[in-house]
Every structure is written in C-alpha cells, then in structure tokens.
N, C-alpha and C. Protein backbone atom coordinates (compact mmCIF):
# COMPACT_ATOMS: atom_id res chain seq x y z
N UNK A 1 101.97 149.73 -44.92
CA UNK A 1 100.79 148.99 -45.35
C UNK A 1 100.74 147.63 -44.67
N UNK A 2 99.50 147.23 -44.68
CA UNK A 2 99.36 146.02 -43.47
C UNK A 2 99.34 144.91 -44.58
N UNK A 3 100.43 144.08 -46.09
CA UNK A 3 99.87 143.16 -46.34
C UNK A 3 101.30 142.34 -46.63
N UNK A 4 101.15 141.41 -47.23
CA UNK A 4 102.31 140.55 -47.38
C UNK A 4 102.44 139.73 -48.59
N UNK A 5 102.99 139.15 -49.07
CA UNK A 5 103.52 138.23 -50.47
C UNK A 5 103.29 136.82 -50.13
N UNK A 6 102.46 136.26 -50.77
CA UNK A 6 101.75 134.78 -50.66
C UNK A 6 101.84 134.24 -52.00
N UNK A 7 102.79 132.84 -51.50
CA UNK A 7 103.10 132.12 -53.20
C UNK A 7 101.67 131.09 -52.84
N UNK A 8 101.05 130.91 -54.15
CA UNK A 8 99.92 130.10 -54.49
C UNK A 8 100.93 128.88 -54.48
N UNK A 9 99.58 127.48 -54.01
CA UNK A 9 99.70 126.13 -54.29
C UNK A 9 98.14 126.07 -54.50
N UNK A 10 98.43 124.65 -54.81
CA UNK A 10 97.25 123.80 -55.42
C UNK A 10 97.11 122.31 -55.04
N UNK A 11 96.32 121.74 -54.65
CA UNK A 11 96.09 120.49 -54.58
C UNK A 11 96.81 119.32 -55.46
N UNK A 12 97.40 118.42 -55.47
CA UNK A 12 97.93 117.29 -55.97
C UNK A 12 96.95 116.35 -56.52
N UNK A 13 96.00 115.65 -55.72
CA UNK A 13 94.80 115.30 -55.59
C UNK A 13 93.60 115.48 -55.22
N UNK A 14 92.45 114.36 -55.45
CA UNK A 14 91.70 114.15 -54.68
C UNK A 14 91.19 114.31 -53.60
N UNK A 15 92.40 113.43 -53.34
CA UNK A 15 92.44 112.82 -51.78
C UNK A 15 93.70 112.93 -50.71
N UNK A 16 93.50 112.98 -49.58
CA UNK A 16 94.81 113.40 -48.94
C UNK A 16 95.96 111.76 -48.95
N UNK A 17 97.23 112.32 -49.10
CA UNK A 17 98.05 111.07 -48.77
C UNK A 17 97.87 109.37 -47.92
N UNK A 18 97.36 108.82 -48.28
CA UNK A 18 96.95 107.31 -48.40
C UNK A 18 98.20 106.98 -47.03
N UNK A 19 99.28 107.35 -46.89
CA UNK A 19 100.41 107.22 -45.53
C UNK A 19 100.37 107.89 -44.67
N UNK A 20 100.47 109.41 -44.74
CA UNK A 20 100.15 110.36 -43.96
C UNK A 20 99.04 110.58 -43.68
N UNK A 21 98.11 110.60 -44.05
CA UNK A 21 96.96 111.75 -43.78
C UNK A 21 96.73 112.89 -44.34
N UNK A 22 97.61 113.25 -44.67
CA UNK A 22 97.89 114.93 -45.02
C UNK A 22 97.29 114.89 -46.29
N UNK A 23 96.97 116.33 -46.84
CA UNK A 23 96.74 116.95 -47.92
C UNK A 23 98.55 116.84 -48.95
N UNK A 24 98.43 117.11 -50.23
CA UNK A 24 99.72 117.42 -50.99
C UNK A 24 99.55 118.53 -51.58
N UNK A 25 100.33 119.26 -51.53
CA UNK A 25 99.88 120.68 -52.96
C UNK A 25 101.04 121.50 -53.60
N UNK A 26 101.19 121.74 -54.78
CA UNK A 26 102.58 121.79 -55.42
C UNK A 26 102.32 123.21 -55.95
N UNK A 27 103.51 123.66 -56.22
CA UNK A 27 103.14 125.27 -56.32
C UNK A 27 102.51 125.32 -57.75
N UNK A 28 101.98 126.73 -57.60
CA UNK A 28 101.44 126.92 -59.11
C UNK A 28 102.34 128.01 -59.88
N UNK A 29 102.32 127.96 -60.99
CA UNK A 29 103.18 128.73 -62.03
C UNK A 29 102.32 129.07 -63.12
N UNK A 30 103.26 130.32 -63.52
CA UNK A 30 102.20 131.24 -64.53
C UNK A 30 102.79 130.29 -66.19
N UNK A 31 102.40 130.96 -66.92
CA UNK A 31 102.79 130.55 -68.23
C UNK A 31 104.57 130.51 -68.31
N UNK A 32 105.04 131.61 -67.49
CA UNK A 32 106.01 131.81 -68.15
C UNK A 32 107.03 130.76 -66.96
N UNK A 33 106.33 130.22 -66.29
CA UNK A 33 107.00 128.84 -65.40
C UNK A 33 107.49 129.61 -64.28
N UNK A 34 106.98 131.05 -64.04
CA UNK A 34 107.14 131.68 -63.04
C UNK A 34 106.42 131.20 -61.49
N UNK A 35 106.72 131.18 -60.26
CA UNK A 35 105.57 130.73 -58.80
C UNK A 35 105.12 132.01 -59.03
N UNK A 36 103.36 131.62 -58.88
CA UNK A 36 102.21 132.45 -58.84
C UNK A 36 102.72 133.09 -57.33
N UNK A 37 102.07 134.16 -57.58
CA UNK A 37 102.26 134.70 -56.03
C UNK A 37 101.39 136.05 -55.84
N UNK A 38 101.13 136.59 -55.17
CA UNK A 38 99.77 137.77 -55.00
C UNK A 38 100.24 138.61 -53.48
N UNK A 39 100.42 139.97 -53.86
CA UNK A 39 100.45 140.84 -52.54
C UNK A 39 98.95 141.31 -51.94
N UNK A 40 98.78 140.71 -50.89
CA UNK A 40 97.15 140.47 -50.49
C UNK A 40 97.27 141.49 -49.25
N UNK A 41 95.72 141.90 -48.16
CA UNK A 41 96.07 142.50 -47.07
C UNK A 41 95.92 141.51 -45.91
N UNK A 42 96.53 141.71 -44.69
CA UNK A 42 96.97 140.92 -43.80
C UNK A 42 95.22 140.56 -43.40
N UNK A 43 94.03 141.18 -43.39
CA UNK A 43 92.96 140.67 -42.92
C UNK A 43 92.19 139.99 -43.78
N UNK A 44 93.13 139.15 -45.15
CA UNK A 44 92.65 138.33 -45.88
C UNK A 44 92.86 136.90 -44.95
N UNK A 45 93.97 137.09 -44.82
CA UNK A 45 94.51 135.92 -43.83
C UNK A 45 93.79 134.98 -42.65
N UNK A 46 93.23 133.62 -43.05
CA UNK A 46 92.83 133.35 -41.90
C UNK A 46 93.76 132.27 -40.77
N UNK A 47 95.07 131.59 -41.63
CA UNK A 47 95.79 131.59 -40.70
C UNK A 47 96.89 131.06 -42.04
N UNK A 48 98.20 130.77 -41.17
CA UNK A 48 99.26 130.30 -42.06
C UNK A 48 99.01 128.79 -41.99
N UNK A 49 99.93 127.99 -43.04
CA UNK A 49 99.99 126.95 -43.29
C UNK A 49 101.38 126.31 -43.10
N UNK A 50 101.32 125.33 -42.23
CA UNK A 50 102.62 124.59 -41.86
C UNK A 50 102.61 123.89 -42.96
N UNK A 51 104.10 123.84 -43.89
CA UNK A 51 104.00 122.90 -45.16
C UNK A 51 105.48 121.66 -44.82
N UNK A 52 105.03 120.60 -45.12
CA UNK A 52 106.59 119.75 -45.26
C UNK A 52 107.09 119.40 -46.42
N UNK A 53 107.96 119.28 -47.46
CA UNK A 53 108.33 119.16 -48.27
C UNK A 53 108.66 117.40 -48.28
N UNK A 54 107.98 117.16 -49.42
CA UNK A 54 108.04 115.35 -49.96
C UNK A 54 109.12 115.12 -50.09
N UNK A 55 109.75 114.50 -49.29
CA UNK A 55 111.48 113.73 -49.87
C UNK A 55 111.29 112.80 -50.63
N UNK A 56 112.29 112.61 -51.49
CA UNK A 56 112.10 111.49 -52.64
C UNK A 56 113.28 110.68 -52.20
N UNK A 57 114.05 109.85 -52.90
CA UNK A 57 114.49 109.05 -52.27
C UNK A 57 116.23 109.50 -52.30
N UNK A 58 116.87 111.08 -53.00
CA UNK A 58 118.19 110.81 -53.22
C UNK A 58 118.16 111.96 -51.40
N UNK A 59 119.91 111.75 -51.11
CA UNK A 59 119.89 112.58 -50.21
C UNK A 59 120.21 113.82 -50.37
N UNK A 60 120.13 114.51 -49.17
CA UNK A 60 120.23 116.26 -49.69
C UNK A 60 121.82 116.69 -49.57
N UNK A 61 122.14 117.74 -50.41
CA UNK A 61 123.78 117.92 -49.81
C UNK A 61 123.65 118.51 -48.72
N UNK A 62 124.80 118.68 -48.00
CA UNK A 62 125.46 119.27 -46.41
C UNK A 62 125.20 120.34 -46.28
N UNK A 63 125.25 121.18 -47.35
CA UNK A 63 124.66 122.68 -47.54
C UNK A 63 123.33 123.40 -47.88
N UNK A 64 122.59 122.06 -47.96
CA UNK A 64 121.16 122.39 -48.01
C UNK A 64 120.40 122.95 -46.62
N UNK A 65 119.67 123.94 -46.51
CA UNK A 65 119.12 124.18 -45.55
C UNK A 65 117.47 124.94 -45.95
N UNK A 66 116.96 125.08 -44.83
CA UNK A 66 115.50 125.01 -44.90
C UNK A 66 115.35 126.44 -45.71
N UNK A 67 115.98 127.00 -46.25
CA UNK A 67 116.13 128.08 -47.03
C UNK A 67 115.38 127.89 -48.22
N UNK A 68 116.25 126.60 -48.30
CA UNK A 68 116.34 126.31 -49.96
C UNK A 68 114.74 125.49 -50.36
N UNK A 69 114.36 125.01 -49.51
CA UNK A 69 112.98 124.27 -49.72
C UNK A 69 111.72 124.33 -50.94
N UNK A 70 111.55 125.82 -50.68
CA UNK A 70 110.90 126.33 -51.77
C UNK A 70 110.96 126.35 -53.12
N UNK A 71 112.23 126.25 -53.21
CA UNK A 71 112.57 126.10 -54.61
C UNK A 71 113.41 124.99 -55.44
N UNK A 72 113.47 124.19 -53.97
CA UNK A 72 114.02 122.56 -54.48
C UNK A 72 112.77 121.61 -54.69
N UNK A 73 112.05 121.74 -53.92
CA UNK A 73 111.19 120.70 -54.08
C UNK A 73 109.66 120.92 -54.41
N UNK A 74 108.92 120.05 -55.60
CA UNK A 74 107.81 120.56 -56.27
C UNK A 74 106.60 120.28 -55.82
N UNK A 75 106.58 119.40 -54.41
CA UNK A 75 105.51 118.46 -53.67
C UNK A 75 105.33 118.72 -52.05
N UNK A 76 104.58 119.41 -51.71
CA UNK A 76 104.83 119.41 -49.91
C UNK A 76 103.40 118.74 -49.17
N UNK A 77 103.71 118.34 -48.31
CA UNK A 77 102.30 117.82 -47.21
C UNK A 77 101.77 119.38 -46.31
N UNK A 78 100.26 119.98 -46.03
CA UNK A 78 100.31 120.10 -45.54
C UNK A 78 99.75 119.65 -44.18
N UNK A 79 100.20 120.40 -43.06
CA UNK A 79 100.46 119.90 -42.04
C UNK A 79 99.34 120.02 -40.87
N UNK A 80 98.35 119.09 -40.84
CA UNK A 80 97.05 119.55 -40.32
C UNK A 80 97.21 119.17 -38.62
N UNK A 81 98.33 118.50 -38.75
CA UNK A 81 98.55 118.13 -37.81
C UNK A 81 99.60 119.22 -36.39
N UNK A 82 99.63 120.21 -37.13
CA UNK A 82 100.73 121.24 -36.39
C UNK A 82 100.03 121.81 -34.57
N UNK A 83 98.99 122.01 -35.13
CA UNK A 83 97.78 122.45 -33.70
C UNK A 83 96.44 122.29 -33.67
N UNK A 84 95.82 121.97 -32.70
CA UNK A 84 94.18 121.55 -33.03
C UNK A 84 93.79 122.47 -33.94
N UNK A 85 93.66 123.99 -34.16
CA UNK A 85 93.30 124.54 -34.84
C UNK A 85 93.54 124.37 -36.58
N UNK A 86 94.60 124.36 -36.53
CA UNK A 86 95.17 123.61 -37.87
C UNK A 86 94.01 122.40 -38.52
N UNK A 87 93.94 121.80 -37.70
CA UNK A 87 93.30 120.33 -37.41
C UNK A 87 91.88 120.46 -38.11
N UNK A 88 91.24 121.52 -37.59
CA UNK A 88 89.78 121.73 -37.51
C UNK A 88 89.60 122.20 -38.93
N UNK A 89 90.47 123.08 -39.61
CA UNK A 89 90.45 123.87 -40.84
C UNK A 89 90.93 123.47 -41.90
N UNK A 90 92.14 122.60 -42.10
CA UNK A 90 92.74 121.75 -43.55
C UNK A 90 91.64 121.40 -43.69
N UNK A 91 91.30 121.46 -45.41
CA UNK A 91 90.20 120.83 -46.10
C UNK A 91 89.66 120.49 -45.09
C-alpha cells in the first residue's frame, strides 16, 4: 500500500517566532496524552516538513541523538527556510 504514519502538530501561535522567522508547532495529543497520528495515502502529501526542535537552556546528555527528538522536546520551528520551495508554502 502506498501510505505512511504522520504525527499531527499544531501551531504555538499567532504569529511566527519574533527571532527566527519561523513558524512553532508542538505536537498534538489525544485525551489519553497519547501523539495524534493518522495512516494517510502517500498522494495526500504535498511535501514534508523540515522541523528544528526549540532548545531551552539545560544541555543535552552525550547520548542524546537525533533519534530521540521527538519525544524529548514539546516545541519545534518549522523550517521555511530549508529550500525555495519550502519558502513559498509555510503558512
């Protein structure tokens, strides 16, 4: 089957980041504090989303790796800035 597993986010704000530029959007969760997520078909898709994850101010341990992202941190930028196309389509 042609589709794939897509965790929902949501907007933070308004307005995009006042430093960056960027949009913010934090995942969404069901009642049961579960990440929303939906098996969709691949020609829903109109493109992926480069996301960066908000660092706050402690540091990460030695064993953290980009693995873990998703489920460490509750705030990401995305990244409109990745390719003109990107560019043209964020909000």
């Amino acid at each position: 089957y042609s589709c794939t597993l897509v965790e929902w986010f949501s907007t933070y704000s308004d307005l995009p980041c006042e430093d960056m530029g960027m949009w913010r959007v934090e995942p969404d969760y069901d009642v049961m504090g579960r990440c929303m997520c939906s098996v969709i078909h691949v020609d829903s898709i109109l493109r992926s989303a480069h996301i960066i994850s908000v660092a706050g101010t402690q540091k990460l341990p030695k064993q953290f790796t980009y693995h873990d992202s998703l489920d460490t941190f509750r705030l990401f930028y995305v990244n409109k800035y990745a390719d003109h196309h990107t560019h043209e389509i964020v909000f």
